[in-house]
PDB file of N, CA and C in Angstrom:
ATOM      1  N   UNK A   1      95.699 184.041 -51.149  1.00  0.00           N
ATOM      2  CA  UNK A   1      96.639 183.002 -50.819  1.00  0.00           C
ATOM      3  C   UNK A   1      97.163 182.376 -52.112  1.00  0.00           C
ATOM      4  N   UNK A   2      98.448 182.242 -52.326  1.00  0.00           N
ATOM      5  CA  UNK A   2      99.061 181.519 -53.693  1.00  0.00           C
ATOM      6  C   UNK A   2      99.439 180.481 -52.923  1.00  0.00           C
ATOM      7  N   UNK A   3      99.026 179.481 -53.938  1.00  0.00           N
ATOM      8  CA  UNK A   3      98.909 177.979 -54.155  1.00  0.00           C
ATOM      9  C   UNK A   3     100.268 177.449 -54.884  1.00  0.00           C
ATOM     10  N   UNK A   4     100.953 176.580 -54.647  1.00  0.00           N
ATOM     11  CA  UNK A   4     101.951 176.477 -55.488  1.00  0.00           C
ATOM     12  C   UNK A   4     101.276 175.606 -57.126  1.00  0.00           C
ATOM     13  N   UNK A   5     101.806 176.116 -57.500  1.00  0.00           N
ATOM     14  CA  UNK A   5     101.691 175.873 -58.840  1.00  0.00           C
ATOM     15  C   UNK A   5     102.396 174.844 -59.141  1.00  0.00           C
ATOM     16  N   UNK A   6     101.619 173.538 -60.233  1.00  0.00           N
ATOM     17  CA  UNK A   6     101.973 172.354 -60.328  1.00  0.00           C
ATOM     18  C   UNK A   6     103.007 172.165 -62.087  1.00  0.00           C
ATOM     19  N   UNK A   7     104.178 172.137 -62.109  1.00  0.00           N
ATOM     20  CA  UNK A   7     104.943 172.662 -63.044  1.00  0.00           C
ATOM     21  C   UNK A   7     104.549 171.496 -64.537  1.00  0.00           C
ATOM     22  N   UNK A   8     104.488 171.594 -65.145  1.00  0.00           N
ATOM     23  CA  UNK A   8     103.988 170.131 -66.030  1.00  0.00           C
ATOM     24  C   UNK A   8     105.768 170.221 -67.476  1.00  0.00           C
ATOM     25  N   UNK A   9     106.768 170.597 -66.313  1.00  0.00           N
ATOM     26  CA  UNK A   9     108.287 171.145 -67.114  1.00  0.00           C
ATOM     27  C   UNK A   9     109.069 169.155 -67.231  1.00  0.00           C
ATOM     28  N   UNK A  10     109.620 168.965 -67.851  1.00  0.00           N
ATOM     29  CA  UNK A  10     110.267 167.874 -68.201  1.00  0.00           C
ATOM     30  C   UNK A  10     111.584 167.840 -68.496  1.00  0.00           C
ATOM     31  N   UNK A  11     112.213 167.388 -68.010  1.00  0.00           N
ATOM     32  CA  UNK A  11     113.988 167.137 -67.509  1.00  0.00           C
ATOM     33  C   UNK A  11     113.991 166.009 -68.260  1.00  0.00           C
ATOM     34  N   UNK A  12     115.180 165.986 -69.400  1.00  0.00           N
ATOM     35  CA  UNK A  12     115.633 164.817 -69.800  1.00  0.00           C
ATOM     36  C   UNK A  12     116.914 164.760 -69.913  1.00  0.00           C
ATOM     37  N   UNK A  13     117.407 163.907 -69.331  1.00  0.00           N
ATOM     38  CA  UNK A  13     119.399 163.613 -69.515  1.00  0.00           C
ATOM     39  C   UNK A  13     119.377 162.652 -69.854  1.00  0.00           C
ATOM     40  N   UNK A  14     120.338 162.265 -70.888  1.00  0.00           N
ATOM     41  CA  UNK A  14     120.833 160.944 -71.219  1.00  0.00           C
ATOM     42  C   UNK A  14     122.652 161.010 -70.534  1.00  0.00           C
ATOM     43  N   UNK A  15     122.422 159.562 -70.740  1.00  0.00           N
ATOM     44  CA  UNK A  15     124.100 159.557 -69.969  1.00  0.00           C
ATOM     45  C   UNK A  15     124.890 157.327 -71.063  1.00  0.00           C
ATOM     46  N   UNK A  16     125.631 158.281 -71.825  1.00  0.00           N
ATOM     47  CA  UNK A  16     125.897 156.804 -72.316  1.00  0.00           C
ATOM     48  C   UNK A  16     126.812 155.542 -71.258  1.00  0.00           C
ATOM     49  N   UNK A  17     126.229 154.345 -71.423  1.00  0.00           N
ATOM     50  CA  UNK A  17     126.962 153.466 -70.193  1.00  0.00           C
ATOM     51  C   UNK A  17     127.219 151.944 -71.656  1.00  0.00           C
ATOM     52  N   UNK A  18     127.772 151.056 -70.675  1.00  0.00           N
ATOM     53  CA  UNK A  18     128.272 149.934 -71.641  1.00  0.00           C
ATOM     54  C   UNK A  18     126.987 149.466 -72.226  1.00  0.00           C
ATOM     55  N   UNK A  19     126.834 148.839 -73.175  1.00  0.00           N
ATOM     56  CA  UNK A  19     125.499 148.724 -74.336  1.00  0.00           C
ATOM     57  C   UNK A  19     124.564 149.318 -74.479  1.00  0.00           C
ATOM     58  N   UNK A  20     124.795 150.766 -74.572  1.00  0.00           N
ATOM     59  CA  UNK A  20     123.536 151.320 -74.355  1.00  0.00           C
ATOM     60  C   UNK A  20     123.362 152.651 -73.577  1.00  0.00           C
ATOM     61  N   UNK A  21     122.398 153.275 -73.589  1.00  0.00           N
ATOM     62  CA  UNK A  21     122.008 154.669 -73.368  1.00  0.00           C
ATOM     63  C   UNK A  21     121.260 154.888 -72.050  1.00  0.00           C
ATOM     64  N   UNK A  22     121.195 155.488 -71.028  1.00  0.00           N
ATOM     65  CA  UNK A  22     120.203 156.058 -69.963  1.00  0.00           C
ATOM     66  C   UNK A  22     119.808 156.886 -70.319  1.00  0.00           C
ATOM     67  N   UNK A  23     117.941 156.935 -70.116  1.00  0.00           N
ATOM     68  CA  UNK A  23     117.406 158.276 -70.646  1.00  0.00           C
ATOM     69  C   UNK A  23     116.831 158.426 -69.083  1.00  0.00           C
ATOM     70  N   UNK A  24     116.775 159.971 -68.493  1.00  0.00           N
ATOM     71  CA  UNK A  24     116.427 159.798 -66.973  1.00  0.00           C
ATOM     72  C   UNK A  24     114.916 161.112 -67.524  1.00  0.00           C
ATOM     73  N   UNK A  25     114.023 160.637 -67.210  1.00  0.00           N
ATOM     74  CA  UNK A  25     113.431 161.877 -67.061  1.00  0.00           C
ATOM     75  C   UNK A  25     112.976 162.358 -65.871  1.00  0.00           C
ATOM     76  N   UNK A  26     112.550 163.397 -65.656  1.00  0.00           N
ATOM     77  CA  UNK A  26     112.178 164.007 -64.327  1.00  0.00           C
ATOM     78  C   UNK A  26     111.086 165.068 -64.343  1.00  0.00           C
ATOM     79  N   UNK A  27     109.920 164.995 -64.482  1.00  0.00           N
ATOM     80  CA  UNK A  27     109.314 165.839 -64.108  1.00  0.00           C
ATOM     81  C   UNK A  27     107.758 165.541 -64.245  1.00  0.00           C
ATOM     82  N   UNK A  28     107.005 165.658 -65.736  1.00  0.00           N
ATOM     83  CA  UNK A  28     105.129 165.104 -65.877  1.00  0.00           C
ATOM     84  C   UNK A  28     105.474 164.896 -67.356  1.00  0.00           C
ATOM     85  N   UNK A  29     104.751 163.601 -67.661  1.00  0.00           N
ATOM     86  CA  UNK A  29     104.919 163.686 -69.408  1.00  0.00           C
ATOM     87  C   UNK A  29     103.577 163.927 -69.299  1.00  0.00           C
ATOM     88  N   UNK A  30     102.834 165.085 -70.387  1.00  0.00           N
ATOM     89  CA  UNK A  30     101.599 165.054 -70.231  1.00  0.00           C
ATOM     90  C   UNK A  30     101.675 165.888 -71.433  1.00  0.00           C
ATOM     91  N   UNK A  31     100.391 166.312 -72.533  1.00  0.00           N
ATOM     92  CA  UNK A  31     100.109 166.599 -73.438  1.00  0.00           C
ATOM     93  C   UNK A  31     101.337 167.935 -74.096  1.00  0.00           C
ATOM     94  N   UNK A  32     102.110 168.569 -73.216  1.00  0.00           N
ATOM     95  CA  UNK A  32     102.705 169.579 -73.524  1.00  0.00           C
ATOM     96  C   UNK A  32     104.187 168.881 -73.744  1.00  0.00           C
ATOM     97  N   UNK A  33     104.223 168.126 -72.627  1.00  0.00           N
ATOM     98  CA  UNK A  33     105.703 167.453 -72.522  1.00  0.00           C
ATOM     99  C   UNK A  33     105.965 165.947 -73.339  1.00  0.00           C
ATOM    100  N   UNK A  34     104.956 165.816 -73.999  1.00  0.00           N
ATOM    101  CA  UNK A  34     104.858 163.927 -74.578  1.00  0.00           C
ATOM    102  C   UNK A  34     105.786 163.835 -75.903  1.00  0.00           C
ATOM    103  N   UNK A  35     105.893 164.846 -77.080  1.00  0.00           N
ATOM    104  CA  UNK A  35     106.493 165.069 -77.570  1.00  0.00           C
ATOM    105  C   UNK A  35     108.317 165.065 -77.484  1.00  0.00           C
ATOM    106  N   UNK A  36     108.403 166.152 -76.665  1.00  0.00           N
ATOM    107  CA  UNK A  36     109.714 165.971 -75.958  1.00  0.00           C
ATOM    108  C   UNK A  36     110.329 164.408 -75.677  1.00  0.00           C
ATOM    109  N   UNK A  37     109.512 163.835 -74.973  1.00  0.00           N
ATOM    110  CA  UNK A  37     109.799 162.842 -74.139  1.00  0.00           C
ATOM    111  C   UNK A  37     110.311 161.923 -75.513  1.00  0.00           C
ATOM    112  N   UNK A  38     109.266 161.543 -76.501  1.00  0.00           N
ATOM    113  CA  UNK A  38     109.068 160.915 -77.664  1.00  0.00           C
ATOM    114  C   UNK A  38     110.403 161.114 -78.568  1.00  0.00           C
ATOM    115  N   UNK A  39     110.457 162.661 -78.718  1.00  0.00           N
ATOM    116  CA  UNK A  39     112.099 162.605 -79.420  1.00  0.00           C
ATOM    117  C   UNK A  39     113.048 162.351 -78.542  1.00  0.00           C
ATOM    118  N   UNK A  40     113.376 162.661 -77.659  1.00  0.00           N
ATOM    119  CA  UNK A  40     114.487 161.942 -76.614  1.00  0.00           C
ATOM    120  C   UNK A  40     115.059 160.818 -77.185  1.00  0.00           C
ATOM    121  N   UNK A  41     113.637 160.103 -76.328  1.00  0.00           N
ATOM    122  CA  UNK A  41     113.612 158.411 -76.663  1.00  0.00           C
ATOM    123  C   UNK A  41     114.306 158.236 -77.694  1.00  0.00           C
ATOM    124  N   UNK A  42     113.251 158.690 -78.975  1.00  0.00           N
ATOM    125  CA  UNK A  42     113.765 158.006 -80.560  1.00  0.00           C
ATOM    126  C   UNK A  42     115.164 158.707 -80.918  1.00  0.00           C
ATOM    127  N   UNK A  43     115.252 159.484 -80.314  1.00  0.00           N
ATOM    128  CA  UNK A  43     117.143 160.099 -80.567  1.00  0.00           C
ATOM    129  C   UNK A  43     117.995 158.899 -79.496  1.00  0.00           C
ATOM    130  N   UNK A  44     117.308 158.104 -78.684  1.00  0.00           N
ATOM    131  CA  UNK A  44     118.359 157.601 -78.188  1.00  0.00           C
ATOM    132  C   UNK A  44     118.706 156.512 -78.358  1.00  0.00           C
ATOM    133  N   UNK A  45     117.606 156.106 -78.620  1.00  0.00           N
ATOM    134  CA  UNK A  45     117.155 154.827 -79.708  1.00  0.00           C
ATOM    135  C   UNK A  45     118.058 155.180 -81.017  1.00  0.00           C
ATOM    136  N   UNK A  46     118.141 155.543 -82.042  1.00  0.00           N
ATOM    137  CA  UNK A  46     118.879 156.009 -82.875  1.00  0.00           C
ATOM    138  C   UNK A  46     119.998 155.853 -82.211  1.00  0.00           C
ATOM    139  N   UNK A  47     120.918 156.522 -81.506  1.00  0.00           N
ATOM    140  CA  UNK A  47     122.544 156.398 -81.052  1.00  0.00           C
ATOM    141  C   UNK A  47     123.071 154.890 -80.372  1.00  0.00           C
ATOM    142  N   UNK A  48     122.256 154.033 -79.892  1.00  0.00           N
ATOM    143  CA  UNK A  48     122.621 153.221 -79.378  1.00  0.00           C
ATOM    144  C   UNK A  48     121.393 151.990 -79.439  1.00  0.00           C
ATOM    145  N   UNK A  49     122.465 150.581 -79.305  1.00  0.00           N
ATOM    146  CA  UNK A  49     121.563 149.437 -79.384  1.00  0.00           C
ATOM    147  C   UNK A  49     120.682 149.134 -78.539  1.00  0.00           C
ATOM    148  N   UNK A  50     120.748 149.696 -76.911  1.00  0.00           N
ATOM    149  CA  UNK A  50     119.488 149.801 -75.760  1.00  0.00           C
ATOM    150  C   UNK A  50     119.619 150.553 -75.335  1.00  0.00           C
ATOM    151  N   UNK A  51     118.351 151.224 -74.850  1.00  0.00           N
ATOM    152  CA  UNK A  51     117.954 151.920 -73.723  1.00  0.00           C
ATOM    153  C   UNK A  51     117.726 151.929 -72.799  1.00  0.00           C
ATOM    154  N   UNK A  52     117.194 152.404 -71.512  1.00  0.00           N
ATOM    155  CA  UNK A  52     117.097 152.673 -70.396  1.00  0.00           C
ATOM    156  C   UNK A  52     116.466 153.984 -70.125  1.00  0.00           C
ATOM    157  N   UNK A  53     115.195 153.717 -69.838  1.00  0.00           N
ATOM    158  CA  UNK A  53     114.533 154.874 -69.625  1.00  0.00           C
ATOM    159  C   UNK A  53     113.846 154.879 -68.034  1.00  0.00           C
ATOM    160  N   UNK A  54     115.162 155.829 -67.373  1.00  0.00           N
ATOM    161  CA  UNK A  54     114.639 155.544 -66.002  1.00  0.00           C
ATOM    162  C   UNK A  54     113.557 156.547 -65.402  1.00  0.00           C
ATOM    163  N   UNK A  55     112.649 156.132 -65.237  1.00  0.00           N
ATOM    164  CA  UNK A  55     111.165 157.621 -64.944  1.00  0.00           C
ATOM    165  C   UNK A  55     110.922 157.466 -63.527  1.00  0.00           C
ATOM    166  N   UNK A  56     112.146 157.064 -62.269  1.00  0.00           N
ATOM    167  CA  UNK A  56     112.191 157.814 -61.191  1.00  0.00           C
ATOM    168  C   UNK A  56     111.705 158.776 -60.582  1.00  0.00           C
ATOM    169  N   UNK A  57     112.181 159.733 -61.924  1.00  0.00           N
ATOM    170  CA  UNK A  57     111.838 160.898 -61.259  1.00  0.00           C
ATOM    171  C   UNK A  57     110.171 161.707 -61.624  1.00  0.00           C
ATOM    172  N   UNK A  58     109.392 160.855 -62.447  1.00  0.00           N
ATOM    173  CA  UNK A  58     108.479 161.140 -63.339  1.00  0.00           C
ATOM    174  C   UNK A  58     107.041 160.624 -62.320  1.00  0.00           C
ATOM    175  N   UNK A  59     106.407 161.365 -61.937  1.00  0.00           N
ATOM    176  CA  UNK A  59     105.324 161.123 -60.992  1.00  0.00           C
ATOM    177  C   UNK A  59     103.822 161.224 -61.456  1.00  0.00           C
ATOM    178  N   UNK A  60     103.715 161.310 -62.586  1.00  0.00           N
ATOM    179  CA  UNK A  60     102.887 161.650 -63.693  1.00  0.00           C
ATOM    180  C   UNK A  60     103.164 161.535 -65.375  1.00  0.00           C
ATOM    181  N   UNK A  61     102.029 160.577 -65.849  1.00  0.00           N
ATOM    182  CA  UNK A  61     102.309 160.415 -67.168  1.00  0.00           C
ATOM    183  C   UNK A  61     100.660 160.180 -67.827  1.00  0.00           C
ATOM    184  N   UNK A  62     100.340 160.952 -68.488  1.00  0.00           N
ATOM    185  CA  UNK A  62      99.027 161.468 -69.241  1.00  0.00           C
ATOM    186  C   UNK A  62      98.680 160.257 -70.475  1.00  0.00           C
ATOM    187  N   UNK A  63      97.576 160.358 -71.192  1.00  0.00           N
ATOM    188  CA  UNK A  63      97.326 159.405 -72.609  1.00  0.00           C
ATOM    189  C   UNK A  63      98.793 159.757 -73.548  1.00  0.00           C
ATOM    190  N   UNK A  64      98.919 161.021 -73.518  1.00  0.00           N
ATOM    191  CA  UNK A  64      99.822 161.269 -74.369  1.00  0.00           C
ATOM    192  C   UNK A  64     101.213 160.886 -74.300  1.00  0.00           C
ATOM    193  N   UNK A  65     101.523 161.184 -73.720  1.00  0.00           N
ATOM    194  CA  UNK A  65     102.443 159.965 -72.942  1.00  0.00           C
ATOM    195  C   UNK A  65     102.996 158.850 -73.043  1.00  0.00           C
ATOM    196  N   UNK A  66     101.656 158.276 -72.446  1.00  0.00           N
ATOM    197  CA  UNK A  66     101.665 156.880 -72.798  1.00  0.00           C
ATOM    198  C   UNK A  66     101.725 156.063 -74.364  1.00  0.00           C
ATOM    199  N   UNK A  67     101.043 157.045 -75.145  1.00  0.00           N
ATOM    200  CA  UNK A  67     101.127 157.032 -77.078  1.00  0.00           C
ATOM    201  C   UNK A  67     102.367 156.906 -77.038  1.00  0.00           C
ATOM    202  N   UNK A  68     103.059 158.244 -76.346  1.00  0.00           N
ATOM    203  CA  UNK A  68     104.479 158.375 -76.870  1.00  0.00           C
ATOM    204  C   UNK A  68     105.087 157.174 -76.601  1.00  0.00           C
ATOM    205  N   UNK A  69     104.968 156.346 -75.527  1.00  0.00           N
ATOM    206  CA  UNK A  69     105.900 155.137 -75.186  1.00  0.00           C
ATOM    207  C   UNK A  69     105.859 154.253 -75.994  1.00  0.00           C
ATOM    208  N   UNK A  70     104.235 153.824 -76.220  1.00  0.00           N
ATOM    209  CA  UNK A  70     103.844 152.763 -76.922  1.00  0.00           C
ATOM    210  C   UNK A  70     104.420 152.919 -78.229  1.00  0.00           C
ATOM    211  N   UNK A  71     104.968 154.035 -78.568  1.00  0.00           N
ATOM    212  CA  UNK A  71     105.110 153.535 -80.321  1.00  0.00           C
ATOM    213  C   UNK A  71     106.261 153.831 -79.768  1.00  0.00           C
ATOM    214  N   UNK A  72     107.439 153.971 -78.718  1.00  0.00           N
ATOM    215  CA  UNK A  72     108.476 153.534 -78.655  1.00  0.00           C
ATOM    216  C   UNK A  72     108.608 152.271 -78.762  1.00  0.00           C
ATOM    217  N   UNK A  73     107.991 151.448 -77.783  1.00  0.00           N
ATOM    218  CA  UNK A  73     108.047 149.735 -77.666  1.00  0.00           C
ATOM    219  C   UNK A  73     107.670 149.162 -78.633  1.00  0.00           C
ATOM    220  N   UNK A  74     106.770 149.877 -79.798  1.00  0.00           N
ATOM    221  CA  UNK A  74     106.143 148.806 -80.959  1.00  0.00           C
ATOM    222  C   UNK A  74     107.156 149.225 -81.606  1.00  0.00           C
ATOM    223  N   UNK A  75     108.288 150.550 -81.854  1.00  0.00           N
ATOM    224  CA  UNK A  75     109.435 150.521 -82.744  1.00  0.00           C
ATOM    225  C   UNK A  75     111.099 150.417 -82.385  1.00  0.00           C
ATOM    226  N   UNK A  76     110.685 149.457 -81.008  1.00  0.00           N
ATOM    227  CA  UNK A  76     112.414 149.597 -80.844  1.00  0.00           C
ATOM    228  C   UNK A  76     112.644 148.190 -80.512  1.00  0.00           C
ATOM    229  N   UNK A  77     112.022 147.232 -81.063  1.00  0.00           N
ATOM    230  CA  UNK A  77     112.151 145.702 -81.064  1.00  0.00           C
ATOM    231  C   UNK A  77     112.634 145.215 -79.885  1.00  0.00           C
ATOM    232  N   UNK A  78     112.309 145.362 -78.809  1.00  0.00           N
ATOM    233  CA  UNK A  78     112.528 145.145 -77.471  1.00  0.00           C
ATOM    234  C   UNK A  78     114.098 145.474 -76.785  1.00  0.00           C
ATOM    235  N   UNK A  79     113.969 146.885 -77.112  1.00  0.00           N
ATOM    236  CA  UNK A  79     115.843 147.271 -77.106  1.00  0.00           C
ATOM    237  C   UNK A  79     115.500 148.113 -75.911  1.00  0.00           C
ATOM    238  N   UNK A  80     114.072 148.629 -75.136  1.00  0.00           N
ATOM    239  CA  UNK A  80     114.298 149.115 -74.138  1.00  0.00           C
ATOM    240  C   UNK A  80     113.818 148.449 -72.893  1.00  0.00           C
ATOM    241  N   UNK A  81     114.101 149.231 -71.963  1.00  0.00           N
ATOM    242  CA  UNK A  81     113.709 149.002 -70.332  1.00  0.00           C
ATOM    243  C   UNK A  81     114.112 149.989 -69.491  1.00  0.00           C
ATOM    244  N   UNK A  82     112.974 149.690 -68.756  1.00  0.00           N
ATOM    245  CA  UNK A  82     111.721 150.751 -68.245  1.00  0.00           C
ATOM    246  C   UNK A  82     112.063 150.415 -66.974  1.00  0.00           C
ATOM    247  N   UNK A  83     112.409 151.795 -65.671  1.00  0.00           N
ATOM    248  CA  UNK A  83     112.602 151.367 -64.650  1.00  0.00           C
ATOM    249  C   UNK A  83     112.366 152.342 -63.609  1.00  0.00           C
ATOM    250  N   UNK A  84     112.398 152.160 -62.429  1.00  0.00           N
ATOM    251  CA  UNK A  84     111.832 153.231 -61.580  1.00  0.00           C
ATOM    252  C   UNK A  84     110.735 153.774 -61.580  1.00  0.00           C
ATOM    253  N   UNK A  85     109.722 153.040 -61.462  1.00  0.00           N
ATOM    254  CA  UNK A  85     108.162 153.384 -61.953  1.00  0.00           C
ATOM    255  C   UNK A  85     107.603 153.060 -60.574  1.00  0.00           C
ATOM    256  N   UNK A  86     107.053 154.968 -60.406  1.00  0.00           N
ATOM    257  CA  UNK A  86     106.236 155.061 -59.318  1.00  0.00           C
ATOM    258  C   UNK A  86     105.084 154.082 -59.256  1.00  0.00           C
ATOM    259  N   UNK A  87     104.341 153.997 -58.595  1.00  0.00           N
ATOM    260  CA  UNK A  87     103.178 152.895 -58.756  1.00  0.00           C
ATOM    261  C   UNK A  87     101.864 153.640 -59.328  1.00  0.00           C
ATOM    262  N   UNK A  88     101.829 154.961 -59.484  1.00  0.00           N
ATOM    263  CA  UNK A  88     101.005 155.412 -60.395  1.00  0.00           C
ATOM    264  C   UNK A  88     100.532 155.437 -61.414  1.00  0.00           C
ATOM    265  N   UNK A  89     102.710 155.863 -61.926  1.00  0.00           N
ATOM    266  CA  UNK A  89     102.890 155.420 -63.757  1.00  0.00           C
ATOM    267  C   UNK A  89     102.754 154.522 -63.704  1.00  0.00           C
ATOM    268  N   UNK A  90     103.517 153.323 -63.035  1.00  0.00           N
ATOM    269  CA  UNK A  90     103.110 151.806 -63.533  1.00  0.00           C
ATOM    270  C   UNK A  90     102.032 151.434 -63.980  1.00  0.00           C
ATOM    271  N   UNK A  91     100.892 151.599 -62.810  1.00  0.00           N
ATOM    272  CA  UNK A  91      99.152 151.927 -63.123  1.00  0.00           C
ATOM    273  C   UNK A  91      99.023 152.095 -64.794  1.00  0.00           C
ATOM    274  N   UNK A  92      99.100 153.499 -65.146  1.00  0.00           N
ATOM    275  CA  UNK A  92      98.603 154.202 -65.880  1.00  0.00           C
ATOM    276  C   UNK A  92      99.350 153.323 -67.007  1.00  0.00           C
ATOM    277  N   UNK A  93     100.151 152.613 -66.870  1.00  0.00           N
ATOM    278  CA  UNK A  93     101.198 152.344 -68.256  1.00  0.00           C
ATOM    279  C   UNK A  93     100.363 150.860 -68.275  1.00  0.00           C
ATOM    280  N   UNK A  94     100.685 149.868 -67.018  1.00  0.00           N
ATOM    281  CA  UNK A  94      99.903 148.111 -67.306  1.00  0.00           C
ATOM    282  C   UNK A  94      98.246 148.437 -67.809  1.00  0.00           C
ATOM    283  N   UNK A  95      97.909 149.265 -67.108  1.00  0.00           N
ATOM    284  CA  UNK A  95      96.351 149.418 -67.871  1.00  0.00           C
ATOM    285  C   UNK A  95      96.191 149.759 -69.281  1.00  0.00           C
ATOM    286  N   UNK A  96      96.753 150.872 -69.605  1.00  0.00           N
ATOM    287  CA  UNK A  96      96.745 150.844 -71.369  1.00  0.00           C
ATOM    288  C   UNK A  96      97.814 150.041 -72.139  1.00  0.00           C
ATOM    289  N   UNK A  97      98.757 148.568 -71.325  1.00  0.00           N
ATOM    290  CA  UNK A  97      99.291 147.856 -72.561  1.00  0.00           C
ATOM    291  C   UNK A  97     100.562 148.598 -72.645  1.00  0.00           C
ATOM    292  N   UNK A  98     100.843 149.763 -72.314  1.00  0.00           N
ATOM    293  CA  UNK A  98     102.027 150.706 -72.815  1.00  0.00           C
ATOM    294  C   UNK A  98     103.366 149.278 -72.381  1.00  0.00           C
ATOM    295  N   UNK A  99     103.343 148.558 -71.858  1.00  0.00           N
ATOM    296  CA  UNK A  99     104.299 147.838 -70.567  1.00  0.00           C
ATOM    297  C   UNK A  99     104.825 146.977 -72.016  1.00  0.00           C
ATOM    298  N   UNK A 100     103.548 146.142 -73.021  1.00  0.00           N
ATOM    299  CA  UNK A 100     104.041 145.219 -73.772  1.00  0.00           C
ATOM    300  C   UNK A 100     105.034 145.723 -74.801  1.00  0.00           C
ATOM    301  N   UNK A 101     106.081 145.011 -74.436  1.00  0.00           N
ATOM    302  CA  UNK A 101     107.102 144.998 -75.409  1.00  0.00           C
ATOM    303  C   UNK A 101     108.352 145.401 -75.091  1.00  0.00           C
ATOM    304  N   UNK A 102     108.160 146.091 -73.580  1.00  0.00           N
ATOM    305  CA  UNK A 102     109.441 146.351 -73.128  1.00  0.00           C
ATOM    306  C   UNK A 102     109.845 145.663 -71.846  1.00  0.00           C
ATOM    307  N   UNK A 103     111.143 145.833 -71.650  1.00  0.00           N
ATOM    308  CA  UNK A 103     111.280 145.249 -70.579  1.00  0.00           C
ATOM    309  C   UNK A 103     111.604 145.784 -68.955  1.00  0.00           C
ATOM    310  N   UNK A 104     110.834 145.697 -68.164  1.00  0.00           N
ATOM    311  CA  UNK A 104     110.786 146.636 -66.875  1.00  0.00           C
ATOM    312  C   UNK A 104     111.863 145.538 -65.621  1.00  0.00           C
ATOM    313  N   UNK A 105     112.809 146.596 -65.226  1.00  0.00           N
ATOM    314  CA  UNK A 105     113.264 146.678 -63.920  1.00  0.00           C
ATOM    315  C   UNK A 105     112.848 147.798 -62.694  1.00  0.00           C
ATOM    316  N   UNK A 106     113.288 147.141 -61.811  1.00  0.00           N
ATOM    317  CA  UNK A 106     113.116 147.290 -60.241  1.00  0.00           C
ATOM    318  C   UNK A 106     113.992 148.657 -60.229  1.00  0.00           C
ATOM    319  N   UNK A 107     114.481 149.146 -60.461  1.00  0.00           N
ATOM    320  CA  UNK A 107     115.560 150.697 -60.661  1.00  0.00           C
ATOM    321  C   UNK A 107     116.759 150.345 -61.376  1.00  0.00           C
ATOM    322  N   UNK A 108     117.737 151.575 -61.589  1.00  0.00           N
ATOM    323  CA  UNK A 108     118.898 151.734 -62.420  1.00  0.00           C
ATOM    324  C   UNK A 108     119.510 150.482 -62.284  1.00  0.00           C
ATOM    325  N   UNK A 109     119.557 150.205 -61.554  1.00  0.00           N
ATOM    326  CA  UNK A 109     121.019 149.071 -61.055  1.00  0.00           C
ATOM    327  C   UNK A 109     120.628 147.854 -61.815  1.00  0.00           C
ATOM    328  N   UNK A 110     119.325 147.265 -61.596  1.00  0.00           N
ATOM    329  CA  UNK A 110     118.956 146.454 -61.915  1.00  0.00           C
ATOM    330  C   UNK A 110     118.709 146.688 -63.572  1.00  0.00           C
ATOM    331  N   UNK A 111     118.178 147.629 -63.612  1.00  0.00           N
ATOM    332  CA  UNK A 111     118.384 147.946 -65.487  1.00  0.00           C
ATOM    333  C   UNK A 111     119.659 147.400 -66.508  1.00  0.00           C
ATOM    334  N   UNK A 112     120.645 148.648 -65.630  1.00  0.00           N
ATOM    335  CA  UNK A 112     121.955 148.413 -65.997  1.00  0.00           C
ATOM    336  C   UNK A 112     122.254 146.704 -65.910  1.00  0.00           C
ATOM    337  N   UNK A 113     122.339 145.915 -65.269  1.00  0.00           N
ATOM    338  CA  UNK A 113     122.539 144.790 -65.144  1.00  0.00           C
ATOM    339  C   UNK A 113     122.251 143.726 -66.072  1.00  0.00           C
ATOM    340  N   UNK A 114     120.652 144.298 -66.712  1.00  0.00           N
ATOM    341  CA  UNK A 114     120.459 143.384 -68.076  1.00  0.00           C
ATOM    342  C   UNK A 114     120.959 143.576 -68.925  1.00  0.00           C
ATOM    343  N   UNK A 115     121.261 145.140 -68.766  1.00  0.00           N
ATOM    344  CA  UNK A 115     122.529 145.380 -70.462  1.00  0.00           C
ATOM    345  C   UNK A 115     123.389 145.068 -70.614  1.00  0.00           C
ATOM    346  N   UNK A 116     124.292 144.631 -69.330  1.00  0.00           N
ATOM    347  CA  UNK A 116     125.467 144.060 -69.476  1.00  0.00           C
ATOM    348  C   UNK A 116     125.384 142.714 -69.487  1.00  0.00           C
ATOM    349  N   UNK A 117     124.440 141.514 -68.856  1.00  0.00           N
ATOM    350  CA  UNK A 117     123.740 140.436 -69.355  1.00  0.00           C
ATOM    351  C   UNK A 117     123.729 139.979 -70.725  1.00  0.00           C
ATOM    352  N   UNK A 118     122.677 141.175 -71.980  1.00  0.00           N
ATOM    353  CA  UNK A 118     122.495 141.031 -72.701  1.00  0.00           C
ATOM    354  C   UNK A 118     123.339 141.730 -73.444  1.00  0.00           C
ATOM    355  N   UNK A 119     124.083 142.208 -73.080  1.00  0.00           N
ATOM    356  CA  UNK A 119     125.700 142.606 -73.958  1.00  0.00           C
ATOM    357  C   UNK A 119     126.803 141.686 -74.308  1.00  0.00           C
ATOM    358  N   UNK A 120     126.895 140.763 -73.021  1.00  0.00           N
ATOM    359  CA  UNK A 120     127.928 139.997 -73.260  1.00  0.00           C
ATOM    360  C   UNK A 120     127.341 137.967 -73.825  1.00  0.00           C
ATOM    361  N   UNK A 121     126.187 138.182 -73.984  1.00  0.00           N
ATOM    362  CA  UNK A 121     125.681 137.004 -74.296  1.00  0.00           C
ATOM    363  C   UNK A 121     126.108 136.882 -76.363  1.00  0.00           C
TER     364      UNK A 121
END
């Protein structure tokens, strides 16, 4: 009997919007994929003054992972936010601290909304 096989593959799109960048990922950040995830980020970070890293689609996120975030948030002076977080990742992210320093919305919409907030202030 074949079992489906659990893919540990990582989807990243960015999509530029007014102040700022959407990074969407979709799939497991976990020791193979944390890297990836990590340059994304810091490439998107680099092109624009905020981010938006919506992990919707992300149902799994490992230690490694979570490293990767954390030294996003300790190096992007509170330029991102974090949204669409299953209650797993959330878990896995408020327990190791990954959360301090960024700023989390309720999904896209609500993301988008602080950038344009904190765009036009």
């Amino acid at each position: 009997m074949n079992r489906p096989s659990r893919t540990w593959e990582l989807e990243i799109s960015t999509e530029p919007v007014a102040g700022g960048i959407v990074l969407a990922a979709k799939g497991r950040i976990g020791s193979v994929s944390a890297s990836q995830f990590e340059d994304a980020v810091g490439a998107a970070l680099a092109a624009a003054p905020r981010i938006i890293i919506d992990m919707a689609g992300v149902d799994y996120i490992s230690g490694a992972g979570i490293r990767a975030l954390q030294q996003t948030a300790a190096t992007s002076g509170g330029r991102t936010v974090l949204c669409g977080l299953h209650d797993a990742v959330r878990i896995a992210l408020a327990l190791s601290r990954a959360l301090d320093g960024v700023v989390i919305a309720k999904d896209r919409q609500e993301a988008l909304e602080s950038l344009i907030t904190d765009h036009s202030s």
